[in-house]
C-alpha atoms as a PDB file:
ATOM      1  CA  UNK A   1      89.373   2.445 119.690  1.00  0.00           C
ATOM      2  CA  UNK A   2      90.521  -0.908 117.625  1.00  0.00           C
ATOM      3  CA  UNK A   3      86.862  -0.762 115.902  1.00  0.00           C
ATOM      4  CA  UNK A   4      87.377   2.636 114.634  1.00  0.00           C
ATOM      5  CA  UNK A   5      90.962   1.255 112.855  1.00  0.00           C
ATOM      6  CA  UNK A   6      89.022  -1.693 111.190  1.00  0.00           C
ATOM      7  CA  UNK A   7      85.973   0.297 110.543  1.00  0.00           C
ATOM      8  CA  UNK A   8      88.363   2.698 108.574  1.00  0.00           C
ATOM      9  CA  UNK A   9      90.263   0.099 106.851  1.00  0.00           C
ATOM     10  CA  UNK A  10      87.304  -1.950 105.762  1.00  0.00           C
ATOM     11  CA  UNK A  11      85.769   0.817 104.149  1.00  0.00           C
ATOM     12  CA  UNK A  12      88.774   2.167 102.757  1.00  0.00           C
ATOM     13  CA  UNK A  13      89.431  -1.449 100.838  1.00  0.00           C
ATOM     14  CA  UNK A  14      85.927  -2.143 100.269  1.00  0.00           C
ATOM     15  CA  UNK A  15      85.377   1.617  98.246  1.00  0.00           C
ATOM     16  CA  UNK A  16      88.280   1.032  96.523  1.00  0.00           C
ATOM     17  CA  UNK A  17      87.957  -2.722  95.501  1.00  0.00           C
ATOM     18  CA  UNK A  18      84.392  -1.864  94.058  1.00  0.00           C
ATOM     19  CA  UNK A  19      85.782   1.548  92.671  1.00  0.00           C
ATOM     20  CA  UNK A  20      89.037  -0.566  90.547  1.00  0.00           C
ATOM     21  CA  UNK A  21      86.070  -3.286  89.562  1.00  0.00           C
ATOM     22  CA  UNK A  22      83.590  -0.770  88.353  1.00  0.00           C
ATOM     23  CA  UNK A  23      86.299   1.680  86.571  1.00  0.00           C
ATOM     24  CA  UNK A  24      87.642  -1.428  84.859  1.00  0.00           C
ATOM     25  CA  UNK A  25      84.423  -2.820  83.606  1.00  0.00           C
ATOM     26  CA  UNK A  26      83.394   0.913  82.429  1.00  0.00           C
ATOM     27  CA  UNK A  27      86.549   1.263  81.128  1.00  0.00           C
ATOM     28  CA  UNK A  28      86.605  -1.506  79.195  1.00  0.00           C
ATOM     29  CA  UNK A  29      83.297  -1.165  77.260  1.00  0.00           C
ATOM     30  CA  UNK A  30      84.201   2.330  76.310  1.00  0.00           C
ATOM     31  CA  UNK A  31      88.046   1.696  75.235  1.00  0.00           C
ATOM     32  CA  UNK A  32      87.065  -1.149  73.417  1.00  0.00           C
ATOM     33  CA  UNK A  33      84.450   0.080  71.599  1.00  0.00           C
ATOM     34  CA  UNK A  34      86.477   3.555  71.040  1.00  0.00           C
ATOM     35  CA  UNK A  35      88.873   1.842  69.784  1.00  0.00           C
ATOM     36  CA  UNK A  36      87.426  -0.129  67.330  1.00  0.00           C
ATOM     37  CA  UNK A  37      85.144   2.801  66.279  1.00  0.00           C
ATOM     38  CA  UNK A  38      87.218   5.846  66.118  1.00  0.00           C
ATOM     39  CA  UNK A  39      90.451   4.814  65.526  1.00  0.00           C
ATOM     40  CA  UNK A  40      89.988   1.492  63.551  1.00  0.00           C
ATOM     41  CA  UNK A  41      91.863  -0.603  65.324  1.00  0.00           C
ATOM     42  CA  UNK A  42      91.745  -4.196  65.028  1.00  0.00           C
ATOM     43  CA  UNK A  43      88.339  -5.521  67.505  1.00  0.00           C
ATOM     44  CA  UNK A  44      91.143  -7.858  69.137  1.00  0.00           C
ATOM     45  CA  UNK A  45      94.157  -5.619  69.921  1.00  0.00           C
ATOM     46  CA  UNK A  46      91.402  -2.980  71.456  1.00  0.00           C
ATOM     47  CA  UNK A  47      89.876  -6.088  73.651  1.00  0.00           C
ATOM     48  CA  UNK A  48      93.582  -6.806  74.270  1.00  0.00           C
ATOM     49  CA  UNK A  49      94.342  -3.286  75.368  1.00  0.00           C
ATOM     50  CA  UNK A  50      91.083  -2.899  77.321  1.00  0.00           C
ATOM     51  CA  UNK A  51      91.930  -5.971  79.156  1.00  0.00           C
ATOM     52  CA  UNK A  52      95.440  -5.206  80.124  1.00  0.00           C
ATOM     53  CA  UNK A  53      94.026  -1.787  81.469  1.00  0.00           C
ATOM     54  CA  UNK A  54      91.232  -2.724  83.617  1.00  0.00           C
ATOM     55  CA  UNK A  55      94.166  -5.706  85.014  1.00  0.00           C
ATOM     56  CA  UNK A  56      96.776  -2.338  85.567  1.00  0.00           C
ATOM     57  CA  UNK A  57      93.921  -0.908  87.491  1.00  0.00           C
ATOM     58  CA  UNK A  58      92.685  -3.773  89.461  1.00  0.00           C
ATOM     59  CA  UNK A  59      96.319  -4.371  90.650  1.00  0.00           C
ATOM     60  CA  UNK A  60      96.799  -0.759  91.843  1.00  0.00           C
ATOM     61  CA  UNK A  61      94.546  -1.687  94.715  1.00  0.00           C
ATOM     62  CA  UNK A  62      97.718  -2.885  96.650  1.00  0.00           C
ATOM     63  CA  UNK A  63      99.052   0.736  96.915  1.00  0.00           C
ATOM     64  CA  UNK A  64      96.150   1.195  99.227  1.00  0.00           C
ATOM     65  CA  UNK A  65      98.163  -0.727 101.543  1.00  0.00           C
ATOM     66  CA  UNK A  66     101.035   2.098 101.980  1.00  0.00           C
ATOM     67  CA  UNK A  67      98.421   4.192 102.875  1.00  0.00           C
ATOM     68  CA  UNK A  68      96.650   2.314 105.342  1.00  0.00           C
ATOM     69  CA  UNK A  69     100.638   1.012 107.126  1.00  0.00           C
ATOM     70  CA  UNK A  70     100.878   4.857 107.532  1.00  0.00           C
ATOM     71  CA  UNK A  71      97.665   5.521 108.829  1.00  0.00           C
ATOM     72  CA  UNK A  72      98.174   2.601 111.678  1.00  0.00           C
ATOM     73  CA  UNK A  73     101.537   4.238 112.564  1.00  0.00           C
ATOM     74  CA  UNK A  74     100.880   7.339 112.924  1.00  0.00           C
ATOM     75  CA  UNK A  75      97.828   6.415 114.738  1.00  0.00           C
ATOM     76  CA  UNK A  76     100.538   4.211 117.337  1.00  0.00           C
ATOM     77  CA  UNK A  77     102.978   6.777 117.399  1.00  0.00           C
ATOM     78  CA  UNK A  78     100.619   9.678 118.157  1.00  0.00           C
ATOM     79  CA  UNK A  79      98.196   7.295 120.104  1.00  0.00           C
ATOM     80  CA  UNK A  80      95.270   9.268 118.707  1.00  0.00           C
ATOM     81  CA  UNK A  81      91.972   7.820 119.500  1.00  0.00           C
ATOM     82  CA  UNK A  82      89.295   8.666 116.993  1.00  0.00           C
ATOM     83  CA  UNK A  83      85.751   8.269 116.988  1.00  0.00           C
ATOM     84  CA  UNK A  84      83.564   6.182 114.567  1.00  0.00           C
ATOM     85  CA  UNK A  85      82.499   9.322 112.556  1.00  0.00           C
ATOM     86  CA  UNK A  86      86.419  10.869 111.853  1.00  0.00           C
ATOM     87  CA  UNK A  87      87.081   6.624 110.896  1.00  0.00           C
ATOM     88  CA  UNK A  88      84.357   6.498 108.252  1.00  0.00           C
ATOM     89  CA  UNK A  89      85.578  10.563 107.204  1.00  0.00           C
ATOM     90  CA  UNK A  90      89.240   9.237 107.058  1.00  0.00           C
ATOM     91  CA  UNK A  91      88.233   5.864 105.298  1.00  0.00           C
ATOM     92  CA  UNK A  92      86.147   8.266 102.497  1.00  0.00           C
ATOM     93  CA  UNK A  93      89.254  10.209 102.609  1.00  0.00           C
ATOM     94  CA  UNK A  94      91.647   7.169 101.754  1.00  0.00           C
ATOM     95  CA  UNK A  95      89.385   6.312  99.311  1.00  0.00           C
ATOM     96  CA  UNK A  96      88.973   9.656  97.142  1.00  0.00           C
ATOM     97  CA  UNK A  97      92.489   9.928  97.366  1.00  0.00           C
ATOM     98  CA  UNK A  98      93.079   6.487  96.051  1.00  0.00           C
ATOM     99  CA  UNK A  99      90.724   6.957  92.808  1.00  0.00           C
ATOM    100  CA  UNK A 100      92.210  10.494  92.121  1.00  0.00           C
ATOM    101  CA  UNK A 101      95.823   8.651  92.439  1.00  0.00           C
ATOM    102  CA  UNK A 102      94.518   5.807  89.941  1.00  0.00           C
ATOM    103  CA  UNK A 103      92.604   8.121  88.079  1.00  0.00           C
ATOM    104  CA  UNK A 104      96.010   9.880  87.039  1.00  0.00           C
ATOM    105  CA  UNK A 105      98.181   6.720  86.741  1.00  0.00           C
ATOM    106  CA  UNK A 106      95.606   5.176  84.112  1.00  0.00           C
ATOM    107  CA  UNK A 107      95.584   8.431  82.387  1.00  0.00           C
ATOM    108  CA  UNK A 108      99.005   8.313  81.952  1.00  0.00           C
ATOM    109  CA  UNK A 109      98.994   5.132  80.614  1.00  0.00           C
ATOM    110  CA  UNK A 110      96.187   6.019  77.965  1.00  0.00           C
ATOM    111  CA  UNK A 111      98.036   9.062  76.992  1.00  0.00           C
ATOM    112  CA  UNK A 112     101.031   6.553  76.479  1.00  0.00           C
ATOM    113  CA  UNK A 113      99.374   3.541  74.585  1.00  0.00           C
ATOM    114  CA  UNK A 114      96.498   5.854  72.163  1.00  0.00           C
ATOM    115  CA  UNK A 115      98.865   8.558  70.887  1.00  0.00           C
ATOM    116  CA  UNK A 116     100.387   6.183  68.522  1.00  0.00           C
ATOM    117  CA  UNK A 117      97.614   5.445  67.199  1.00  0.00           C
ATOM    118  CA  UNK A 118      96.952   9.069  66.203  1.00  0.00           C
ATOM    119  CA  UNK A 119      98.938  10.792  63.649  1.00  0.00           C
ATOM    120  CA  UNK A 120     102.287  10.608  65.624  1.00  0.00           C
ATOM    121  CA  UNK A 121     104.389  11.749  62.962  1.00  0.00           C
ATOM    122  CA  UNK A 122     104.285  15.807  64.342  1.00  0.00           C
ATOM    123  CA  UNK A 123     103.050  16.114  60.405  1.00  0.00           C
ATOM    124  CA  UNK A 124     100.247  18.771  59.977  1.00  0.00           C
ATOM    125  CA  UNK A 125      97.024  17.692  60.508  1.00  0.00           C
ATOM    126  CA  UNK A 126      94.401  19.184  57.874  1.00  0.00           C
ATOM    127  CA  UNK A 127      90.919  20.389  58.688  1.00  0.00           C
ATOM    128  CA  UNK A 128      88.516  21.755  56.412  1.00  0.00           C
ATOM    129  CA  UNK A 129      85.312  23.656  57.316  1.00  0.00           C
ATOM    130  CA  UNK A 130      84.209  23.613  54.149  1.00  0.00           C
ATOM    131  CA  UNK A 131      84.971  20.379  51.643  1.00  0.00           C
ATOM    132  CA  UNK A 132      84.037  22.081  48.674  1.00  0.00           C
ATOM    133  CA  UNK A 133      85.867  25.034  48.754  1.00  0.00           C
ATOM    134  CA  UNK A 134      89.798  24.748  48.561  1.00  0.00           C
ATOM    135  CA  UNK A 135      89.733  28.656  50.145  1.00  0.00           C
ATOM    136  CA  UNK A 136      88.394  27.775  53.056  1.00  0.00           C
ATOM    137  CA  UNK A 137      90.760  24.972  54.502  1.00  0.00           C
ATOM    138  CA  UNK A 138      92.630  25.194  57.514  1.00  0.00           C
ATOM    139  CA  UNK A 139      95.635  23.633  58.903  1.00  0.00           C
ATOM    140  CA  UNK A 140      96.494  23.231  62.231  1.00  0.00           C
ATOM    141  CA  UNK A 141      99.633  21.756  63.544  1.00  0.00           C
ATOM    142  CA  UNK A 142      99.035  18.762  66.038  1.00  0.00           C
ATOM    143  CA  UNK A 143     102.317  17.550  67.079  1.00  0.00           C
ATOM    144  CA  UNK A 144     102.104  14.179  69.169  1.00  0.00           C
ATOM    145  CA  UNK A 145     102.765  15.600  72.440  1.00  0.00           C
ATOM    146  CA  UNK A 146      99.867  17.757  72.089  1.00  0.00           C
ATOM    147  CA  UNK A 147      97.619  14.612  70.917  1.00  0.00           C
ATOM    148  CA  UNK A 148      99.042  12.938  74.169  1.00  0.00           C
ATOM    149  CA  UNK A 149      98.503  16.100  76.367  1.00  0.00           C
ATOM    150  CA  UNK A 150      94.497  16.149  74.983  1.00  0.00           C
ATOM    151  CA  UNK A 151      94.167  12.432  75.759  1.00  0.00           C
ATOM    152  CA  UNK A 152      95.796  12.785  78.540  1.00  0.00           C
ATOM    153  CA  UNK A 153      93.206  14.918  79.963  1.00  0.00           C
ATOM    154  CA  UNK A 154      90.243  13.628  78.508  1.00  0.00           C
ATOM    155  CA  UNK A 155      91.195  10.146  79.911  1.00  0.00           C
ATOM    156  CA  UNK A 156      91.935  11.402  83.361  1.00  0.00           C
ATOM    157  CA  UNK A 157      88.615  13.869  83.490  1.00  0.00           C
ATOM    158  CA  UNK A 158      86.633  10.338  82.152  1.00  0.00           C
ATOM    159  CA  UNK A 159      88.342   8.074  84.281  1.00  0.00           C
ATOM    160  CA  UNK A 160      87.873  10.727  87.504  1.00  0.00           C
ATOM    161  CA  UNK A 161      84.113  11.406  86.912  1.00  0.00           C
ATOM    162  CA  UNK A 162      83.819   7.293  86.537  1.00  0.00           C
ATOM    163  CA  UNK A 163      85.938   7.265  90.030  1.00  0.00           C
ATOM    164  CA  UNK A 164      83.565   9.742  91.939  1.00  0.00           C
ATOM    165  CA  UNK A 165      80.493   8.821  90.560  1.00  0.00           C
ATOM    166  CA  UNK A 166      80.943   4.858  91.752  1.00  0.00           C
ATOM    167  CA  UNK A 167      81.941   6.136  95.004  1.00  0.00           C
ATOM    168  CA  UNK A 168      78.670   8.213  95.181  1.00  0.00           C
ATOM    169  CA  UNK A 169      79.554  11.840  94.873  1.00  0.00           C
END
């Protein structure tokens, strides 16, 4: 009975201690070298920003702890006795949950701290298919909310295939 509570809580922590390490190191190679590459920032405010991300989402391992108070009371209150198999399921299920939760709050975050970096201006952004020809250019309006919506989603569909693949799926 007790086992199946500590089996489920180890687990839980243990996926999502290696999960925060192994998103932060992953997403630190790739936001500071996008950084420096794409958007020509300065090598040490992108190592700076890197840094202070992978920190954010090291620390957001302590929200696993709401979870896991909840899951011991209702498992007192209902006096629910669960076998080692629904533990481990539960534990997988605390832990998926987690990632998706982090995976969304760093997204966020990126969203918040690369837009200015863009064009943030809501100016016109021009694209030309053709650099020769003054005929064929294109604009199309990028406002910064729409630059923060795209990163938005590219950082949370990066940071949630990073999330699942560490944890095996």
């Amino acid at each position: 009975m007790f086992i199946s509570i500590y089996l489920s809580i180890y687990l839980s922590i243990y996926l999502s201690i290696y999960l925060c390490f192994s998103l932060s190191v992953c997403l630190f190679l790739f936001f500071s070298l996008s950084l420096y590459i794409y958007h020509s920032v300065h090598i040490y405010l992108s190592i700076y920003l890197s840094i202070y991300l992978s920190i954010y989402l090291s620390l957001s391992i302590f929200n696993l702890f709401h979870y896991v108070h909840l899951y011991l009371y209702i498992y007192r209150s209902l006096n629910i006795y669960l076998p080692i198999y629904e533990s481990i399921y539960l534990g997988f299920l605390i832990s998926i949950y987690l990632s998706i939760y982090l995976s969304i709050s760093v997204s966020y975050y990126l969203s918040i701290y690369l837009s200015p970096s863009l064009d943030g201006t809501g100016r016109s952004v021009s694209l030309r298919k053709d650099r020769f020809s003054e005929r064929h250019a294109n604009t199309f309006p990028i406002t910064k909310q729409s630059q923060s919506g795209y990163l938005f989603l590219f950082s949370f569909s990066l940071s949630l295939s990073l999330s699942l693949t560490s944890l095996g799926l």
